[in-house]
N, C-alpha and C. Protein backbone atom coordinates (compact mmCIF):
# COMPACT_ATOMS: atom_id res chain seq x y z
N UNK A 1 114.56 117.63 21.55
CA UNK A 1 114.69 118.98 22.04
C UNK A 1 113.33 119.49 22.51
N UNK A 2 113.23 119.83 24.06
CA UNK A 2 112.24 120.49 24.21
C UNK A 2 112.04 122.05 23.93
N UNK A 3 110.47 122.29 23.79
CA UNK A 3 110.76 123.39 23.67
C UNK A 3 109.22 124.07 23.89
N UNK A 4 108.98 125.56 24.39
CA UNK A 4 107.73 125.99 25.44
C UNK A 4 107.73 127.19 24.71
N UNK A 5 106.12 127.75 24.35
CA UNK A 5 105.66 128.69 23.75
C UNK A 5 104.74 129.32 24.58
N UNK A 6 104.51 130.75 25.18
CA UNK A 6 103.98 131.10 26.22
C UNK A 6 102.94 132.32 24.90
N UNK A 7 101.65 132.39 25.73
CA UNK A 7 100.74 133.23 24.96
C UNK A 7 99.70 133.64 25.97
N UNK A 8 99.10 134.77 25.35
CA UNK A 8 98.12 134.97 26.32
C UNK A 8 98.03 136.46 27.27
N UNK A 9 99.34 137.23 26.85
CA UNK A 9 99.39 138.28 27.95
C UNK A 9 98.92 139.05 27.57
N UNK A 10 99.34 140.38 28.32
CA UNK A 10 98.15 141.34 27.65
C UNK A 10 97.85 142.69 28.81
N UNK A 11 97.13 144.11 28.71
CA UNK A 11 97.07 145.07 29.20
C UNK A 11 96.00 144.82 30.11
N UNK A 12 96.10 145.20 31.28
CA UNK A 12 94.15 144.53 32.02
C UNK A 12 94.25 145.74 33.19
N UNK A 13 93.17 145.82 32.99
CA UNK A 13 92.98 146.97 34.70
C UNK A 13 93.01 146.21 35.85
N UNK A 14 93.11 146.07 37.00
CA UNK A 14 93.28 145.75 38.08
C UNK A 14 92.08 145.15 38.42
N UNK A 15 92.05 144.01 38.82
CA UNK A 15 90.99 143.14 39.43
C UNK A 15 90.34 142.15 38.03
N UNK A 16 91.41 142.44 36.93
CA UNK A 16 90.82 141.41 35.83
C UNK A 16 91.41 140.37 35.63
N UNK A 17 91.28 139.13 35.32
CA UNK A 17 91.45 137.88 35.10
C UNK A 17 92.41 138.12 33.39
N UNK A 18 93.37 136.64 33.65
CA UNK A 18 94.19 136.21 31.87
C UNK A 18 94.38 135.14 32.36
N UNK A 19 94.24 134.58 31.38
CA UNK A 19 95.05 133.37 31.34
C UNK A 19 95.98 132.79 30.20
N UNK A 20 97.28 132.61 30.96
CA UNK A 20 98.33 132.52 30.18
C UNK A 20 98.44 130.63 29.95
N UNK A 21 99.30 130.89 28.56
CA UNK A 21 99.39 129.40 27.98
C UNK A 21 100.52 128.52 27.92
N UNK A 22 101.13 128.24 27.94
CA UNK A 22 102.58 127.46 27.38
C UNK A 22 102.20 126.07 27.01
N UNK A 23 102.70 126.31 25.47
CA UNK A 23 102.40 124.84 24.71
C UNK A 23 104.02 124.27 24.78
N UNK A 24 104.05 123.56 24.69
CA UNK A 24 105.06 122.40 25.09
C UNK A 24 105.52 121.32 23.49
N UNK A 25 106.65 121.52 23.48
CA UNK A 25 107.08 120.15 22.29
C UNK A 25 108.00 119.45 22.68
N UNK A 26 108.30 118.30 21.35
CA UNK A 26 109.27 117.64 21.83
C UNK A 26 109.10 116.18 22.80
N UNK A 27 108.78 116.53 23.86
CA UNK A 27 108.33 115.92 25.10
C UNK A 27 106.71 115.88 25.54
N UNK A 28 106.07 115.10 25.93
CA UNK A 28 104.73 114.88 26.14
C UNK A 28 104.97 115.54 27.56
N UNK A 29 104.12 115.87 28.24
CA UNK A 29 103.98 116.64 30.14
C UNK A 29 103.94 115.82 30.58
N UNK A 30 103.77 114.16 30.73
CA UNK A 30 104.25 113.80 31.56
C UNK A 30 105.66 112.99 31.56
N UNK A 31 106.24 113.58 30.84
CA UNK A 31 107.65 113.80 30.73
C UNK A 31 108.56 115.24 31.55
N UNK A 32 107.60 116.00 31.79
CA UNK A 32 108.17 117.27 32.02
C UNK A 32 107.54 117.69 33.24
N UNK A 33 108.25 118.49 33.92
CA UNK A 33 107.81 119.52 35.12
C UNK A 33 107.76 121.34 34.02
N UNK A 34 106.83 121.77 34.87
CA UNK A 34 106.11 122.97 33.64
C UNK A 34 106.15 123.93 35.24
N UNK A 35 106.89 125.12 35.14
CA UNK A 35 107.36 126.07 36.35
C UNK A 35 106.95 127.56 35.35
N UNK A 36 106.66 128.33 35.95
CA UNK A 36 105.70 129.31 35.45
C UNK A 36 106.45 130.70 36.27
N UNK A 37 107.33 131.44 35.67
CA UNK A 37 108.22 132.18 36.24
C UNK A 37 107.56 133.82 35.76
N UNK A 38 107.93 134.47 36.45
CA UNK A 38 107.88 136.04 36.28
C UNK A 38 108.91 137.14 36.27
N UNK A 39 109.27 137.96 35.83
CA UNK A 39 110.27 139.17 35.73
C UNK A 39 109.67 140.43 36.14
N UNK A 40 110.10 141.24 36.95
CA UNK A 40 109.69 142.77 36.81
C UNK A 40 110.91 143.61 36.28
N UNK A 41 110.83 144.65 35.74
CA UNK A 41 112.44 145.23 36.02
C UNK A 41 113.03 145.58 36.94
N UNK A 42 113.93 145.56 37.09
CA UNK A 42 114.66 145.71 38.57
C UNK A 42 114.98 144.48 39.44
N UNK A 43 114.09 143.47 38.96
CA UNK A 43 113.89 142.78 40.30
C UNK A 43 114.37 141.47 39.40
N UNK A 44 114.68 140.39 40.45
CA UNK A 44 115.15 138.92 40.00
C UNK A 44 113.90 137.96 39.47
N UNK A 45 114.08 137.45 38.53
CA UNK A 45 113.33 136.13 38.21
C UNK A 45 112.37 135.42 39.44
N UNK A 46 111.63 135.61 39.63
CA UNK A 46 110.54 134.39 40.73
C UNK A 46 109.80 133.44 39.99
N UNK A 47 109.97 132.42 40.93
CA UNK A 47 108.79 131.33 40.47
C UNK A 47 107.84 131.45 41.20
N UNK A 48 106.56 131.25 40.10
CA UNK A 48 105.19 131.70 40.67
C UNK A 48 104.29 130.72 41.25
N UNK A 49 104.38 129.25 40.02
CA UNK A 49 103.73 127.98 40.32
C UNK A 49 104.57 126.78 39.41
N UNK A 50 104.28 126.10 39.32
CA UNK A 50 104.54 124.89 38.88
C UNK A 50 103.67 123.61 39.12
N UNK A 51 103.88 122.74 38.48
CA UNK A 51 103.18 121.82 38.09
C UNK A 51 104.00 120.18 37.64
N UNK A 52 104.05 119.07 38.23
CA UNK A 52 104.94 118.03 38.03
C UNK A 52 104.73 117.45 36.80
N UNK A 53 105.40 116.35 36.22
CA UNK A 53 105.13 115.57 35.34
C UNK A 53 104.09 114.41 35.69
N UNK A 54 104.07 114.46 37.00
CA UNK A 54 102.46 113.42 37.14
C UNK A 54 101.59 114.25 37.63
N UNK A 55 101.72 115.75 36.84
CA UNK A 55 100.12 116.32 36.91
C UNK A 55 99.70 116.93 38.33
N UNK A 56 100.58 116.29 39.79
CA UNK A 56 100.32 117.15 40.85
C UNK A 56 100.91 118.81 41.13
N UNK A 57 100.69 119.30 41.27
CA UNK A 57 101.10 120.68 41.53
C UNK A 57 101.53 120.74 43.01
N UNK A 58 102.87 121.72 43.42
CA UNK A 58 103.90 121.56 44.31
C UNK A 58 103.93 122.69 44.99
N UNK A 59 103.65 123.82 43.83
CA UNK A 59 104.14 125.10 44.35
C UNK A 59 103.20 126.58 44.02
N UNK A 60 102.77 127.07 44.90
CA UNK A 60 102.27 128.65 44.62
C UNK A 60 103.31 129.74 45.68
N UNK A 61 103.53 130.61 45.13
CA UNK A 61 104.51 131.59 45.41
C UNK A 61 103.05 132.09 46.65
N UNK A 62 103.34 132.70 47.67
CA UNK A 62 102.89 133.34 48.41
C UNK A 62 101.89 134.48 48.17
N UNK A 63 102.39 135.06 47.27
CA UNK A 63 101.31 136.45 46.73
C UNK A 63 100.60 136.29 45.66
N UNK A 64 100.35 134.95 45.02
CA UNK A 64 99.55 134.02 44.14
C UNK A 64 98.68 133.72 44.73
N UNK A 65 98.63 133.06 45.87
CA UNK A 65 97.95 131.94 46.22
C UNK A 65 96.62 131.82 46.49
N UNK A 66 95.66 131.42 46.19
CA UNK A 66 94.25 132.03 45.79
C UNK A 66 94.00 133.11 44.31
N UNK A 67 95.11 133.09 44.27
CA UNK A 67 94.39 134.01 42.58
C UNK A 67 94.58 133.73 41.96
N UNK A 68 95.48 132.83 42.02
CA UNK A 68 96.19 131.93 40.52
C UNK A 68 96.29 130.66 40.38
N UNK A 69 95.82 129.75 39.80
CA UNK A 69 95.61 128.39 39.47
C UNK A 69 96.08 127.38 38.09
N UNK A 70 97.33 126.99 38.59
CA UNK A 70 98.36 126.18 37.28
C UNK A 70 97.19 125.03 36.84
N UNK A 71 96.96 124.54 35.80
CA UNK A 71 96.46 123.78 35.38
C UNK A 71 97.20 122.95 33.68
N UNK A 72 96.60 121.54 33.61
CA UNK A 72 97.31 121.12 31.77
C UNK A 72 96.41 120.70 31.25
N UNK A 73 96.53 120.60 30.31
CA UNK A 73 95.44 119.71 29.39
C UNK A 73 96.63 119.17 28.42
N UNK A 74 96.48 117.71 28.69
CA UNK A 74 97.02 116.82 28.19
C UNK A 74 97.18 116.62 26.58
N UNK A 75 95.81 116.55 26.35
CA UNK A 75 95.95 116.24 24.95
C UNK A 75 95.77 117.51 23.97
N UNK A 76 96.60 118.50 24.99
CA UNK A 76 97.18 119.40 23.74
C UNK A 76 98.75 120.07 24.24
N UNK A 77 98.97 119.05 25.22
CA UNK A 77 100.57 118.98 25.77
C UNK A 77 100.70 120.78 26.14
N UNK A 78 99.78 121.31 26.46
CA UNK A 78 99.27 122.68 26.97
C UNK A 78 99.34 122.84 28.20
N UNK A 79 99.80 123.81 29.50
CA UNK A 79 99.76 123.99 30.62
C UNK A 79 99.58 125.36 30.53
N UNK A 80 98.60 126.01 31.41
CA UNK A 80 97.58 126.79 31.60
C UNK A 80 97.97 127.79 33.13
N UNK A 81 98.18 128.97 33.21
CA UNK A 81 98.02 129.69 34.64
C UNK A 81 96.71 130.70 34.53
N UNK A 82 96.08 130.49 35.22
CA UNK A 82 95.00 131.14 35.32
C UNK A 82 94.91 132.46 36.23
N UNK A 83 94.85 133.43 35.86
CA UNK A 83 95.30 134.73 36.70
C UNK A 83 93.94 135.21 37.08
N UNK A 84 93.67 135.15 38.07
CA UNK A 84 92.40 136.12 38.54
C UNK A 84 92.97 137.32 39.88
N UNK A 85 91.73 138.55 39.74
CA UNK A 85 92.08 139.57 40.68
C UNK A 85 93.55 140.09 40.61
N UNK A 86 93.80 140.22 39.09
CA UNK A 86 95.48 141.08 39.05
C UNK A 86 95.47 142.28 39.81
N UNK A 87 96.93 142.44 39.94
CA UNK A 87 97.09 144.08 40.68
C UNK A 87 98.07 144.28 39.89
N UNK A 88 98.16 145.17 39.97
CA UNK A 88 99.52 146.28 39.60
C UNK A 88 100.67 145.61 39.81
N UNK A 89 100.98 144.81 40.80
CA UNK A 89 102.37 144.33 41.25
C UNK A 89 102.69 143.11 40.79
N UNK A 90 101.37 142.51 39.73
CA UNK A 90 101.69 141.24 38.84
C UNK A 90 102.51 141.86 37.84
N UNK A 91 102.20 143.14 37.62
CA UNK A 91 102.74 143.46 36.28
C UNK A 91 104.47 143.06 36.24
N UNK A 92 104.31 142.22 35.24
CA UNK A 92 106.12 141.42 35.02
C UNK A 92 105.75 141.25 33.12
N UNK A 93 107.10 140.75 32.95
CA UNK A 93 107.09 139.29 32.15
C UNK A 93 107.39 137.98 32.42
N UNK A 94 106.23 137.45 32.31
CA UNK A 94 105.91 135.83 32.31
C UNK A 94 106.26 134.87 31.76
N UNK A 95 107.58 134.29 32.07
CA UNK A 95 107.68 132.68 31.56
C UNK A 95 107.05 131.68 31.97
N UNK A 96 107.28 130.78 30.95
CA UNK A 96 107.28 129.52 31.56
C UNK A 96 108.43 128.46 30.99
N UNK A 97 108.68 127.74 31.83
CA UNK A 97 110.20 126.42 31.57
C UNK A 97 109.69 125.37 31.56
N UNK A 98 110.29 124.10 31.21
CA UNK A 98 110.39 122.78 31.35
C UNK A 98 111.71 122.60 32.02
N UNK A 99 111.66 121.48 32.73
CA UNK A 99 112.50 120.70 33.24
C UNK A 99 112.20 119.10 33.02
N UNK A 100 113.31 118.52 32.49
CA UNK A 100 113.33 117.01 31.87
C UNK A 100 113.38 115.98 32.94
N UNK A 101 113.90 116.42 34.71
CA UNK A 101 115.07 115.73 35.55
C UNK A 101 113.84 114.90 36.32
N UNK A 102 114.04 113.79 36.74
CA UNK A 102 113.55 112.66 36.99
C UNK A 102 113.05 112.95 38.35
N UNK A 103 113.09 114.01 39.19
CA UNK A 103 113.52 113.97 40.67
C UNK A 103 111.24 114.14 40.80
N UNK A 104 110.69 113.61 41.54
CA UNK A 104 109.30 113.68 41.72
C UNK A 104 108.79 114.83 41.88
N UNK A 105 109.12 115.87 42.29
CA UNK A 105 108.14 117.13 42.34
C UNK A 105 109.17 118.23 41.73
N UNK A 106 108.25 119.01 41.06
CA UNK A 106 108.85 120.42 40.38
C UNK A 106 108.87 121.26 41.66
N UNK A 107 109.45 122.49 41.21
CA UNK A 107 110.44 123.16 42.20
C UNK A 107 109.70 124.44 41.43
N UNK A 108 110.22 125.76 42.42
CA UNK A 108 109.58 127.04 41.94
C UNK A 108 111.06 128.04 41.82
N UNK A 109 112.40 127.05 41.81
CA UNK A 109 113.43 127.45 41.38
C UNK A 109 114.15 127.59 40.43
N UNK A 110 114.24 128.71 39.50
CA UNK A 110 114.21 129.41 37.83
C UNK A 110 115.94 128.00 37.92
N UNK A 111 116.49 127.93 38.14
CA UNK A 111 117.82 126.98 38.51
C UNK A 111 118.18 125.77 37.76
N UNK A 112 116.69 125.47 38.31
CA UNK A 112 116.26 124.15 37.51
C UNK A 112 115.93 123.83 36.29
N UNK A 113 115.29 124.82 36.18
CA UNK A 113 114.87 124.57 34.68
C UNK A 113 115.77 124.60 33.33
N UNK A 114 115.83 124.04 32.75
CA UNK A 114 116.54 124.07 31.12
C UNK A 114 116.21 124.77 29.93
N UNK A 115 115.00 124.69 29.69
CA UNK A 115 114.21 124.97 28.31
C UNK A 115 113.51 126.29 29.22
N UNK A 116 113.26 127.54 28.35
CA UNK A 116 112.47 128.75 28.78
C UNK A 116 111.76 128.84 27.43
N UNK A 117 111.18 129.70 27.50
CA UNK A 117 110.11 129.82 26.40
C UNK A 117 110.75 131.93 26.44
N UNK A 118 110.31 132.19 25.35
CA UNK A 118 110.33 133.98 25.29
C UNK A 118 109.64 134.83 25.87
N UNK A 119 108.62 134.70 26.62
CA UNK A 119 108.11 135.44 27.73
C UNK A 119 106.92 136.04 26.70
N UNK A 120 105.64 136.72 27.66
CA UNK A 120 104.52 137.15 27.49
C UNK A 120 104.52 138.49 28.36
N UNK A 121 104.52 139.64 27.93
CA UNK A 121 103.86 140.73 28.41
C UNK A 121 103.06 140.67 29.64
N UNK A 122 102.72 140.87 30.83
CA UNK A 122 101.44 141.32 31.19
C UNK A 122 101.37 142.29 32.62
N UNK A 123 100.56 143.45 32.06
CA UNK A 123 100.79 144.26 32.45
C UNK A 123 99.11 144.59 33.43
N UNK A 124 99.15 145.33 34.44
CA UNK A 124 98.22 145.50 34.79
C UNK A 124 97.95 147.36 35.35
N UNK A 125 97.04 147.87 35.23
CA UNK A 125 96.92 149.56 35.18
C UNK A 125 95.95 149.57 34.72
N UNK A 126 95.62 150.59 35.49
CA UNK A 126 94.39 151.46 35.50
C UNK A 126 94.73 152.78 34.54
């Protein structure tokens, strides 16, 4: 049984950096695709980034791209989003999923995934 623990969120003024965590069991990462999802209220589930089970990365959502950087560290079966220059319009809650499925590149589609983790806060305001 896999299973993903997300940490790391938190209150930040605008233009500050977090970095969020999801530790991973069960399954070693390169067993797994690691997809890094967001919530606002109101609004539907997006995928933000992701990251494959051989460690290449596939996907940055459009209004990420340059500020945010998926990363793992292996030998603590840990995958890492690195948030720099937040705004206001990051403010969500932050998952992250595993997906087990054999297919070569992770996807930035909540669909796919199986295993979610309980989400992290993070909020951004001045």
């Amino acid at each position: 049984q896999v299973q993903v623990v997300e940490s790391g969120g938190g209150l930040v003024q605008p233009g500050a950096s977090l970095r969020l965590s999801c530790a991973a069991s069960g399954f070693t990462l390169d067993r797994l695709h690691i997809g890094w999802f967001r919530q606002a209220p109101g609004k539907e589930r997006e995928g933000i980034s992701c990251i494959s089970r051989n460690g290449g990365t596939a996907y940055y959502v459009d209004s990420v791209k340059g500020r945010f950087t998926i990363s793992r560290d292996n030998a603590k079966n840990t995958v890492y989003l690195e948030m720099n220059s937040l705004k206001p319009e990051d403010t969500a809650v932050y998952y992250c999923a595993a997906d087990t499925a054999l297919r070569r590149f992770c996807t930035g589609t909540p669909g796919f995934y199986t295993y979610w983790g309980q989400g992290t806060q993070v909020t951004v305001s001045s």
